[in-house]
Protein backbone atom coordinates (compact mmCIF):
# COMPACT_ATOMS: atom_id res chain seq x y z
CA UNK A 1 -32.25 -95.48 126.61
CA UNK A 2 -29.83 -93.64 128.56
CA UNK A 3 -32.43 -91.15 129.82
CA UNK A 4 -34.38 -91.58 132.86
CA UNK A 5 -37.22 -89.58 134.17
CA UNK A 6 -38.07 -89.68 138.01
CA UNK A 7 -40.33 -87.88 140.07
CA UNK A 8 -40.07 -87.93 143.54
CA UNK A 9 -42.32 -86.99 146.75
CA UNK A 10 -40.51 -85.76 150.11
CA UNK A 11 -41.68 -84.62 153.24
CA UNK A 12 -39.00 -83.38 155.68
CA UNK A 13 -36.09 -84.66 154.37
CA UNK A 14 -38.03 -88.01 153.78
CA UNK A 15 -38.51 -90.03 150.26
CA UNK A 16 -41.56 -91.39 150.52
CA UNK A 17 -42.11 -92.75 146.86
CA UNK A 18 -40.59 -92.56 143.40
CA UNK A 19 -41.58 -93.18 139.85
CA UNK A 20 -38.87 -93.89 137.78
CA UNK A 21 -39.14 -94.64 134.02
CA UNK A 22 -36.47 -97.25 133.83
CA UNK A 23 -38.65 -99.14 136.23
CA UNK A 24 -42.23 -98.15 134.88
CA UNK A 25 -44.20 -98.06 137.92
CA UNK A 26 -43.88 -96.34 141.18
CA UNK A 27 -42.26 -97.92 144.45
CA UNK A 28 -42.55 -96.64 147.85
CA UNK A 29 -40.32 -96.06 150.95
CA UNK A 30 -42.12 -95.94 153.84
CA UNK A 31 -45.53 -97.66 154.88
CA UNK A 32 -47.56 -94.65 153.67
CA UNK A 33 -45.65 -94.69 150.44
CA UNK A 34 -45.78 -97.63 149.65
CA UNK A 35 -49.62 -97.64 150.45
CA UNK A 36 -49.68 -94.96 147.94
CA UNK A 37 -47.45 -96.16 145.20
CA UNK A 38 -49.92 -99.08 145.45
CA UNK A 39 -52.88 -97.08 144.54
CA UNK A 40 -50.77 -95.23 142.07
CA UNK A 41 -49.69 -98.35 140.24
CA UNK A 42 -53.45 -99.41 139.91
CA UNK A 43 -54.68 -96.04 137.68
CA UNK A 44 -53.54 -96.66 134.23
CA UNK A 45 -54.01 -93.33 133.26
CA UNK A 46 -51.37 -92.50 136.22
CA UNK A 47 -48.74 -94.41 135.12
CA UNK A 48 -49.40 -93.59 131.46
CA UNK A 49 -49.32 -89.93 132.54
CA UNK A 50 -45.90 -90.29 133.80
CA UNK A 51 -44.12 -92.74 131.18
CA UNK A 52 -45.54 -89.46 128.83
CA UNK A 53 -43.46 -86.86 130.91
CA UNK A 54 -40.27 -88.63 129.90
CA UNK A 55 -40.84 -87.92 125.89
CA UNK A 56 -42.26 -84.28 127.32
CA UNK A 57 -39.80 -83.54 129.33
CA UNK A 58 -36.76 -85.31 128.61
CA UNK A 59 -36.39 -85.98 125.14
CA UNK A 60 -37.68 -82.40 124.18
CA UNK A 61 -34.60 -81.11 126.34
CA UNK A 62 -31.77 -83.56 125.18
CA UNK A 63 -32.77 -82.36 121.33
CA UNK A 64 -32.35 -78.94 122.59
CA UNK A 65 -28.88 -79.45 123.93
């Protein structure tokens, strides 16, 4: 539980919105990413996709260490 996964989207220096697994859905910082993070949020196969890249990513790498 103390791993988190986030992926991120910037565009000049600017977040515009974030998944983060400890939240479990994405959230977005400016009007176009929140727009986004809104469409996002609506694909289950989106958000499934990314709660998977914690156990992929993550977890794979912490055994490793």
């Amino acid at each position: 539980n103390d791993i988190e996964y986030i992926y991120s989207q910037y565009y000049n220096k600017m977040e515009y919105w974030r998944f983060s697994s400890s939240v479990g859905k994405y959230v977005g910082y400016t009007e176009y990413g929140v727009k986004n993070a809104e469409r996002f949020n609506k694909d289950a196969s989106e958000l499934a996709g990314r709660k998977a890249e914690k156990e992929t990513y993550c977890k794979h790498n912490i055994d490793n260490w």
